[in-house]
C-alpha atoms as a PDB file:
ATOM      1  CA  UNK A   1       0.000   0.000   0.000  1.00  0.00           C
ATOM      2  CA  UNK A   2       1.623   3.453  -1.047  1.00  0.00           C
ATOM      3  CA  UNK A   3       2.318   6.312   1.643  1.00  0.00           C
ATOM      4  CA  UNK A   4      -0.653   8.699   0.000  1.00  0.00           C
ATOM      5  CA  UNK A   5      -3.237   5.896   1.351  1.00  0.00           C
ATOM      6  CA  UNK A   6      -1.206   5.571   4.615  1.00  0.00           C
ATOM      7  CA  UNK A   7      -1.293   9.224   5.433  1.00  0.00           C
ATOM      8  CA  UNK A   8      -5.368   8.873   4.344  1.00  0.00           C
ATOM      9  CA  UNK A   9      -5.365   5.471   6.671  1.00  0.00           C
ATOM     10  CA  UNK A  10      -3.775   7.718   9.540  1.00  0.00           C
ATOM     11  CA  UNK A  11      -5.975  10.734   9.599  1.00  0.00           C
ATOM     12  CA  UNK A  12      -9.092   8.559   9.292  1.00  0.00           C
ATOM     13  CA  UNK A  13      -7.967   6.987  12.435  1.00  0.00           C
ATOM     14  CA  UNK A  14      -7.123   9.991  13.972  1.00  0.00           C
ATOM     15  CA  UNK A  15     -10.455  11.666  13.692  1.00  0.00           C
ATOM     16  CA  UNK A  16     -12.973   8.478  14.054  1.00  0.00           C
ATOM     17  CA  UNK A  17     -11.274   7.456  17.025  1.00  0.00           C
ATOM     18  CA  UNK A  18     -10.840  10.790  19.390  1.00  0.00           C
ATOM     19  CA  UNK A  19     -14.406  11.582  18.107  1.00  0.00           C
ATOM     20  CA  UNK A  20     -15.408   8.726  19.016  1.00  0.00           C
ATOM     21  CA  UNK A  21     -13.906   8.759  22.599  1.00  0.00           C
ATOM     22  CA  UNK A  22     -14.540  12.392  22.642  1.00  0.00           C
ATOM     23  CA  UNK A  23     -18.462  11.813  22.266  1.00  0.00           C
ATOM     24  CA  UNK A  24     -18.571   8.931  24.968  1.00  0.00           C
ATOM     25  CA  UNK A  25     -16.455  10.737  27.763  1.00  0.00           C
ATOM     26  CA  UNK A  26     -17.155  14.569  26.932  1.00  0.00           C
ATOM     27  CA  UNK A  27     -20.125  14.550  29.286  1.00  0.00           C
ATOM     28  CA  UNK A  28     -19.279  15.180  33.047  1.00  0.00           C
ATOM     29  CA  UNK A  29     -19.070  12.251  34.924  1.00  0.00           C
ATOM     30  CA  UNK A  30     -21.492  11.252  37.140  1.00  0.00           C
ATOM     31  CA  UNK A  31     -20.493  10.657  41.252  1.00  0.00           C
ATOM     32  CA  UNK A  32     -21.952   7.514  43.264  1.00  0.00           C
ATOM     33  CA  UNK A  33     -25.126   8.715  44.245  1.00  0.00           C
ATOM     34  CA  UNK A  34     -25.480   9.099  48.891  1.00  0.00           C
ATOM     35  CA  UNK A  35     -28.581   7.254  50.055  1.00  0.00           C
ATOM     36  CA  UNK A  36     -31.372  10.464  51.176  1.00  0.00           C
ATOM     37  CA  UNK A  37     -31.645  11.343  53.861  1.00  0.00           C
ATOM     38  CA  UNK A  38     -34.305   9.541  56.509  1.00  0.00           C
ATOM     39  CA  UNK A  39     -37.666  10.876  56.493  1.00  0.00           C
ATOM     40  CA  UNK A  40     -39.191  10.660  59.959  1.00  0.00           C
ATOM     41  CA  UNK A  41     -43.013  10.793  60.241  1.00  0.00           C
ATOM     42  CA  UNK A  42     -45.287  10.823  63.297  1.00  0.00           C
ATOM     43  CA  UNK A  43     -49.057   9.470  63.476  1.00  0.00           C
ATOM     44  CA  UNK A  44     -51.270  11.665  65.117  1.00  0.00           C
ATOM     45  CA  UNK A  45     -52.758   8.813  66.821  1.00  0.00           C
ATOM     46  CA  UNK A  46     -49.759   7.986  68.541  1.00  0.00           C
ATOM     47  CA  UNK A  47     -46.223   8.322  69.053  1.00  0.00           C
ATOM     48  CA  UNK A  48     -44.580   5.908  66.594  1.00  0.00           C
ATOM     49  CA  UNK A  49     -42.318   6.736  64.085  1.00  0.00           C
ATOM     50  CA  UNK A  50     -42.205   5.511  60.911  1.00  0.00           C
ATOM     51  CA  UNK A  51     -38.620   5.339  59.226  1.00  0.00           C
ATOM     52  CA  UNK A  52     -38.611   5.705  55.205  1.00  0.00           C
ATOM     53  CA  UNK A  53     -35.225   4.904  53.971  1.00  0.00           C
ATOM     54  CA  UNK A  54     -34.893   5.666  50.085  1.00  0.00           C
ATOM     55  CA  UNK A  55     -33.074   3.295  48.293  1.00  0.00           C
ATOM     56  CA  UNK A  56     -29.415   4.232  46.697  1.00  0.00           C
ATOM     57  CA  UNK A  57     -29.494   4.937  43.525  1.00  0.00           C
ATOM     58  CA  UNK A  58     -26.363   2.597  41.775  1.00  0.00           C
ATOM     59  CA  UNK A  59     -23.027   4.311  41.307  1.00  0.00           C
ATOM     60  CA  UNK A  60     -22.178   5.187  37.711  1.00  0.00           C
ATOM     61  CA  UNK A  61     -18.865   3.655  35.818  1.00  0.00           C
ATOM     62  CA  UNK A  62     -16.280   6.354  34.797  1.00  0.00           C
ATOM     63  CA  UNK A  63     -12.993   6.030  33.587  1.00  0.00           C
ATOM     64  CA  UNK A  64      -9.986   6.924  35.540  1.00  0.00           C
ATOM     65  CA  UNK A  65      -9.630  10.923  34.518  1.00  0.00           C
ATOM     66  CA  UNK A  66      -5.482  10.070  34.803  1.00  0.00           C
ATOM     67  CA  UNK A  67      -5.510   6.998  32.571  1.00  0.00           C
ATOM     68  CA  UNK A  68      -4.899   7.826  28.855  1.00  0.00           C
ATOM     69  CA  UNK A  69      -3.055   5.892  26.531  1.00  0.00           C
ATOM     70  CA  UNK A  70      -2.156   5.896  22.298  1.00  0.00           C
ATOM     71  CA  UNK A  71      -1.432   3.647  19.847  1.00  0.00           C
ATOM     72  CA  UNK A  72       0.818   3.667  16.762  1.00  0.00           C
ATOM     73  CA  UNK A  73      -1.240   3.307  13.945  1.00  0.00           C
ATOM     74  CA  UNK A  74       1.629   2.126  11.133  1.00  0.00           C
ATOM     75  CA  UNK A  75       2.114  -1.056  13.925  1.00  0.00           C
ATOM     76  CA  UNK A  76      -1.916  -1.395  14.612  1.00  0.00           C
ATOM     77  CA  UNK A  77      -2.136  -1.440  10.251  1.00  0.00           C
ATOM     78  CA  UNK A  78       1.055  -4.126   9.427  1.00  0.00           C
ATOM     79  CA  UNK A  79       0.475  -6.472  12.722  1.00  0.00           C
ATOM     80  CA  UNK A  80      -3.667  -6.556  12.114  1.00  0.00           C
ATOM     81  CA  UNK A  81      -3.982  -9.843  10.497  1.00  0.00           C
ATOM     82  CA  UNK A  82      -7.601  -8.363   9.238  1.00  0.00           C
ATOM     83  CA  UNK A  83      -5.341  -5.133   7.064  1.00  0.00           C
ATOM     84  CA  UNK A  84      -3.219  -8.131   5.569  1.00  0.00           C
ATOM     85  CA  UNK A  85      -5.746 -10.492   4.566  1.00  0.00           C
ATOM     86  CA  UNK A  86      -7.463  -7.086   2.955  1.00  0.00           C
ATOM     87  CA  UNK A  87      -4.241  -6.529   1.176  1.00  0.00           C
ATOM     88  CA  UNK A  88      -3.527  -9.556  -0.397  1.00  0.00           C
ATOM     89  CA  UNK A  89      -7.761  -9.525  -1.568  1.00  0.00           C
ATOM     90  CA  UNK A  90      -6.781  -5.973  -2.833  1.00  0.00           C
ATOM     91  CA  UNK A  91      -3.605  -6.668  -4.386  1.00  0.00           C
ATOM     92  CA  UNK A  92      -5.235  -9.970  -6.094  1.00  0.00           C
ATOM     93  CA  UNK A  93      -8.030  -7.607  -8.152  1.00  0.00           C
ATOM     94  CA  UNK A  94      -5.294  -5.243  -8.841  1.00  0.00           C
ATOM     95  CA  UNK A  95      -3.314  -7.580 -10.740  1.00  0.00           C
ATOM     96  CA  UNK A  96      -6.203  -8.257 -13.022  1.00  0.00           C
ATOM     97  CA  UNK A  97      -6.684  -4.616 -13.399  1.00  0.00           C
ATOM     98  CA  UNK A  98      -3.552  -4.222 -14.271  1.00  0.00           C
ATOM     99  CA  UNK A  99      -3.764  -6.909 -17.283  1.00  0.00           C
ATOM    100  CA  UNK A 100      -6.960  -5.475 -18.516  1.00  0.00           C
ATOM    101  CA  UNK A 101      -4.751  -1.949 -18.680  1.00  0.00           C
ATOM    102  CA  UNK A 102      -2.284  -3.939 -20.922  1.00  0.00           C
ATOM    103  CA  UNK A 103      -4.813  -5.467 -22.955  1.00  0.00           C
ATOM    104  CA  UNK A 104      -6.014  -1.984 -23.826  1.00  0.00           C
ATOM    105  CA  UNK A 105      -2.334  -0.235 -24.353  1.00  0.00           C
ATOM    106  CA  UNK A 106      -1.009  -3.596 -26.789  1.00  0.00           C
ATOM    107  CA  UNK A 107      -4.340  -3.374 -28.645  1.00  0.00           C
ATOM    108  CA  UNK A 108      -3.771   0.367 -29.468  1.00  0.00           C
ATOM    109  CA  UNK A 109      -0.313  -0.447 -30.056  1.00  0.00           C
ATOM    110  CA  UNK A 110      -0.702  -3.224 -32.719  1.00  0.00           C
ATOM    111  CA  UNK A 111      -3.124  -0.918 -34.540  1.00  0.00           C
ATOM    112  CA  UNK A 112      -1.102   2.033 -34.666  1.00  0.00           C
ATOM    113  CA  UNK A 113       1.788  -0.011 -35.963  1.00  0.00           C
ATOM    114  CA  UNK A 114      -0.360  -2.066 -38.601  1.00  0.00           C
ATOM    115  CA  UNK A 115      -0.980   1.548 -39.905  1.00  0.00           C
ATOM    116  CA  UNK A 116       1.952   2.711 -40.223  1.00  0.00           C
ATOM    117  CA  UNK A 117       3.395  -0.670 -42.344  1.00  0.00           C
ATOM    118  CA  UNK A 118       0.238  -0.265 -44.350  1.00  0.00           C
ATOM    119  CA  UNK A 119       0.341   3.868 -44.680  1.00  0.00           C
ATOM    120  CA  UNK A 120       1.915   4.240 -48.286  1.00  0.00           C
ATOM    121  CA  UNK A 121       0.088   1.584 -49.983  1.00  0.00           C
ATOM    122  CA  UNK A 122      -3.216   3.499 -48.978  1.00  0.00           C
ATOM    123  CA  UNK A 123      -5.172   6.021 -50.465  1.00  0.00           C
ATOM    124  CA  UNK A 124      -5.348   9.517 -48.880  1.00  0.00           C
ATOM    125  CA  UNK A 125      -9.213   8.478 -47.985  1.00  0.00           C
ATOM    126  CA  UNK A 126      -8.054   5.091 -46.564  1.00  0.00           C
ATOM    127  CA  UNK A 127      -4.979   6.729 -44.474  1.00  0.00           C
ATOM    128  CA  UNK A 128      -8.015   9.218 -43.196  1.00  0.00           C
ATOM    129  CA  UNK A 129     -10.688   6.689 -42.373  1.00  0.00           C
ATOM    130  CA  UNK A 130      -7.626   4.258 -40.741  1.00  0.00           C
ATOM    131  CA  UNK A 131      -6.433   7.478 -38.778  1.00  0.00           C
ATOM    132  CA  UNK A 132     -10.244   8.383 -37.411  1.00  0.00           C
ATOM    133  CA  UNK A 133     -10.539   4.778 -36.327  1.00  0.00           C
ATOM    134  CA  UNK A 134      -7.430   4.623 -34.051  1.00  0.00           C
ATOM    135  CA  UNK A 135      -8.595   8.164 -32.610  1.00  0.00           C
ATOM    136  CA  UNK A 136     -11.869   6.679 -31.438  1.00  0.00           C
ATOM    137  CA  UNK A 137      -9.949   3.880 -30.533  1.00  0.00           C
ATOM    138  CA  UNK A 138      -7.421   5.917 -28.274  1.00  0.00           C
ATOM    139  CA  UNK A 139     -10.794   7.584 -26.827  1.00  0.00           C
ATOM    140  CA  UNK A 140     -12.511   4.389 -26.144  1.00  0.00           C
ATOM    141  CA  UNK A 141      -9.072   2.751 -24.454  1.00  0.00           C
ATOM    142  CA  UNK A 142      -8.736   6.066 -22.183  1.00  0.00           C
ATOM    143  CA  UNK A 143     -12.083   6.150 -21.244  1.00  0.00           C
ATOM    144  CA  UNK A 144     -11.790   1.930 -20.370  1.00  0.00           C
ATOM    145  CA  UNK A 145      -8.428   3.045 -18.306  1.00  0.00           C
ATOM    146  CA  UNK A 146     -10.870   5.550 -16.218  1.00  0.00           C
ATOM    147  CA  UNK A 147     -12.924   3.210 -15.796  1.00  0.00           C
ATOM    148  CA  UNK A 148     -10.291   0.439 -14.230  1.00  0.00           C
ATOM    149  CA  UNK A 149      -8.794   3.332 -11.721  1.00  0.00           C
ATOM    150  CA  UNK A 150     -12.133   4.454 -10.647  1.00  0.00           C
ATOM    151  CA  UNK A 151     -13.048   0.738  -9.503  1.00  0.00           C
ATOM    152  CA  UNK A 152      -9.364   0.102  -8.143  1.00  0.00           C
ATOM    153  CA  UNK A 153     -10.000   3.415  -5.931  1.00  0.00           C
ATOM    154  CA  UNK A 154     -13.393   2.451  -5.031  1.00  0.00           C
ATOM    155  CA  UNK A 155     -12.313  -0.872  -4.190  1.00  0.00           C
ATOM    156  CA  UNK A 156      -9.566   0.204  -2.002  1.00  0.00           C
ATOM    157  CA  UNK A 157     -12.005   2.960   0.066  1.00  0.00           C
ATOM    158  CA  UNK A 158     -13.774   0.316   0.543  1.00  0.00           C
ATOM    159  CA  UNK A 159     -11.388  -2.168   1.957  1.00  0.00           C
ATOM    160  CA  UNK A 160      -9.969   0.602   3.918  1.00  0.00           C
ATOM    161  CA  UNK A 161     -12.967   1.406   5.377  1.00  0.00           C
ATOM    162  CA  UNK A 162     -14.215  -2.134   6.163  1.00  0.00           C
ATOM    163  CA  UNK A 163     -10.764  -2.688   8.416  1.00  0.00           C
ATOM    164  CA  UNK A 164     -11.093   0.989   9.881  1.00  0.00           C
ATOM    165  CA  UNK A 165     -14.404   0.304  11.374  1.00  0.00           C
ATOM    166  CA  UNK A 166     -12.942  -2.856  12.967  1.00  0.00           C
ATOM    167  CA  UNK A 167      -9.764  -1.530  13.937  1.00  0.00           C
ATOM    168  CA  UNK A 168     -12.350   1.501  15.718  1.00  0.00           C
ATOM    169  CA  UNK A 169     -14.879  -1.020  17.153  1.00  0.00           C
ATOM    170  CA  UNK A 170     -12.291  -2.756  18.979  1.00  0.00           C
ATOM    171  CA  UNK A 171     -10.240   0.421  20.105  1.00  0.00           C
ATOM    172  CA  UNK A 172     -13.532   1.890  21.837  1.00  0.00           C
ATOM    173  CA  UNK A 173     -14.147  -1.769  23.350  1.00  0.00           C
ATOM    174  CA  UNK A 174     -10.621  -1.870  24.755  1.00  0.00           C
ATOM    175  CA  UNK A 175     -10.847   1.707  26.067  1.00  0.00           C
ATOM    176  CA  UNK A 176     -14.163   1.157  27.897  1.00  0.00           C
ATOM    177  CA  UNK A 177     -13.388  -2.329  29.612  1.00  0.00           C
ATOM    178  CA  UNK A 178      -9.993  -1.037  30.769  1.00  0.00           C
ATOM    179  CA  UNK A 179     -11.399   2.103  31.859  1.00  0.00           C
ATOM    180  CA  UNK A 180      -9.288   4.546  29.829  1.00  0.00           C
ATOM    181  CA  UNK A 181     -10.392   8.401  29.357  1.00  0.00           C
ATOM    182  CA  UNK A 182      -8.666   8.945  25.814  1.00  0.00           C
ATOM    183  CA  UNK A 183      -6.823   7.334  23.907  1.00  0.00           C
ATOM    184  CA  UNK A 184      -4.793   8.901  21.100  1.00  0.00           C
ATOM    185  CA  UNK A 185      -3.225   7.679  17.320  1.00  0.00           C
ATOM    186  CA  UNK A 186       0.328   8.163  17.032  1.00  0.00           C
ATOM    187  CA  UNK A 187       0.764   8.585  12.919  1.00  0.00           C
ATOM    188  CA  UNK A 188       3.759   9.103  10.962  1.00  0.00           C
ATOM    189  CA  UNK A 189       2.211  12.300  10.273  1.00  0.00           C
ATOM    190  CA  UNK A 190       3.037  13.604  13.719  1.00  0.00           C
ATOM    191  CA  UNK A 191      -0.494  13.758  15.400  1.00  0.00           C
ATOM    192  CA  UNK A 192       1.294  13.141  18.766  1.00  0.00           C
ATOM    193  CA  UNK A 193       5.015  14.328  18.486  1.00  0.00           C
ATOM    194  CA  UNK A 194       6.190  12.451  22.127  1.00  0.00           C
ATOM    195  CA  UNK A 195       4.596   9.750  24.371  1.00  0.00           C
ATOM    196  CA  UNK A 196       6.184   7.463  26.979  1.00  0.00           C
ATOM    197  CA  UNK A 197       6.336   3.896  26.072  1.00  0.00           C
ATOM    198  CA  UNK A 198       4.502   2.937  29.455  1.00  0.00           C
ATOM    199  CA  UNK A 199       1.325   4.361  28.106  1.00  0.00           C
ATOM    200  CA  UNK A 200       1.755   2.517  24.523  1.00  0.00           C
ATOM    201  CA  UNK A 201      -0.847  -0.292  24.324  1.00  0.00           C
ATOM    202  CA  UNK A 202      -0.556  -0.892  20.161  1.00  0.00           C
ATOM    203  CA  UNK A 203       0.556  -4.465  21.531  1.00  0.00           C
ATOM    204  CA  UNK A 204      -1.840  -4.714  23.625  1.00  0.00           C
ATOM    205  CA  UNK A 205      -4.812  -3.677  21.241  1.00  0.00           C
ATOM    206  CA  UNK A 206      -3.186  -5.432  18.044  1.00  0.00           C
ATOM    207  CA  UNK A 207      -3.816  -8.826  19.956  1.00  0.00           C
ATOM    208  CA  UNK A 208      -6.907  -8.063  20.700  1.00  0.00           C
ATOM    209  CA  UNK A 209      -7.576  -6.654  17.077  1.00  0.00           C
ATOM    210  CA  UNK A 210      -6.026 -10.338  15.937  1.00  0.00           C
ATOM    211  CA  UNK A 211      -7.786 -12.360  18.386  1.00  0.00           C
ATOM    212  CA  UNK A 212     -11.162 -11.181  17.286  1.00  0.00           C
ATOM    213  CA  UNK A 213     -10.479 -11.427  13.578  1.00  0.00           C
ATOM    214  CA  UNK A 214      -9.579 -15.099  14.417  1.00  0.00           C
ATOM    215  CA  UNK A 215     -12.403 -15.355  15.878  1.00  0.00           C
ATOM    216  CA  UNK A 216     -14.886 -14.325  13.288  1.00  0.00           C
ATOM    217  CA  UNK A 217     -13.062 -16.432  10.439  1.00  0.00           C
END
């Protein structure tokens, strides 16, 4: 895969994911709820009291405010055994892409050059009706190469966005059953210039990345 898709690859991360964790922990946390306060209440017909005790309302989940955390995303792409299988699908259409380009370059070729052997033995009328057909065949092979590149780039949004949405799915999972606030892509790009290696979890979140795809095969 070339570096203009890897720089798209990167910033896609980068957004989806901090909106993503950006949307789920941007409203203020809720605090464990304290039990009210006992309401005491006395009959007028005699002098017993009558305790009502509301019941607690459960604590809410948050994540720790302190524990944040990124990921590399050229390591998360390569190591994702879900990217390579999508690569090697990819890279299998593109080959037969690339033969149907061929096909259309010889075949203009071998007409040009039949043309020019036959050019002197042909009238000026047959030299002008031989040169309109290779025009509209130059037009027709252009428009078929257009045609090939907008179906490889289609083909490869769509792969990349298939294995984003995974690669997303499980980064949000991670981050809410290990209680994390934010966590961040490092790209190539330079979306996060420094981090400490004790807050890297690519390792961590690349096996579970791989141990899902497993999974679902």
């Amino acid at each position: 895969m070339n570096n203009p898709l890897r720089l798209i690859i990167d910033a896609v991360l980068v957004v989806a994911v901090a909106i993503l964790f950006y949307l789920h922990f941007s409203s203020t946390p809720a605090a464990a709820v304290a039990a009210k306060p006992v309401a005491v209440q006395t009959s007028s017909a005699d002098t017993t009291a009558t305790d009502e005790v509301a019941a607690p309302e459960p604590a809410v989940a948050v994540a720790d405010t302190n524990k944040v955390a990124y990921v590399e995303s050229g390591k998360l792409l390569d190591g994702y055994k879900g990217m390579q299988a999508a690569r090697r699908a990819f890279e299998a259409k593109a080959k037969g892409w690339e033969q149907q380009n061929n096909n259309l370059i010889r075949s203009f070729q071998t007409a040009v050059q039949q043309y020019q052997k036959q050019a002197e033995s042909l009238t000026p009328e047959q030299r002008a009706a031989t040169e309109q057909k290779l025009q509209v065949q130059q037009q027709q092979s252009g428009q078929a190469q257009e045609k090939l590149q907008r179906q490889a780039q289609e083909e490869e949004a769509k792969m990349t966005q298939q294995v984003l949405s995974r690669i997303n799915k499980e980064v949000e999972a991670y981050g809410k059953a290990n209680g994390y606030k934010l966590i961040l892509i490092a790209a190539p790009s330079g979306t996060i210039a420094y981090g400490r290696k004790d807050i890297d979890i690519t390792n961590r979140v690349l096996r579970r990345l791989n141990d899902e795809y497993g999974a679902k095969k």
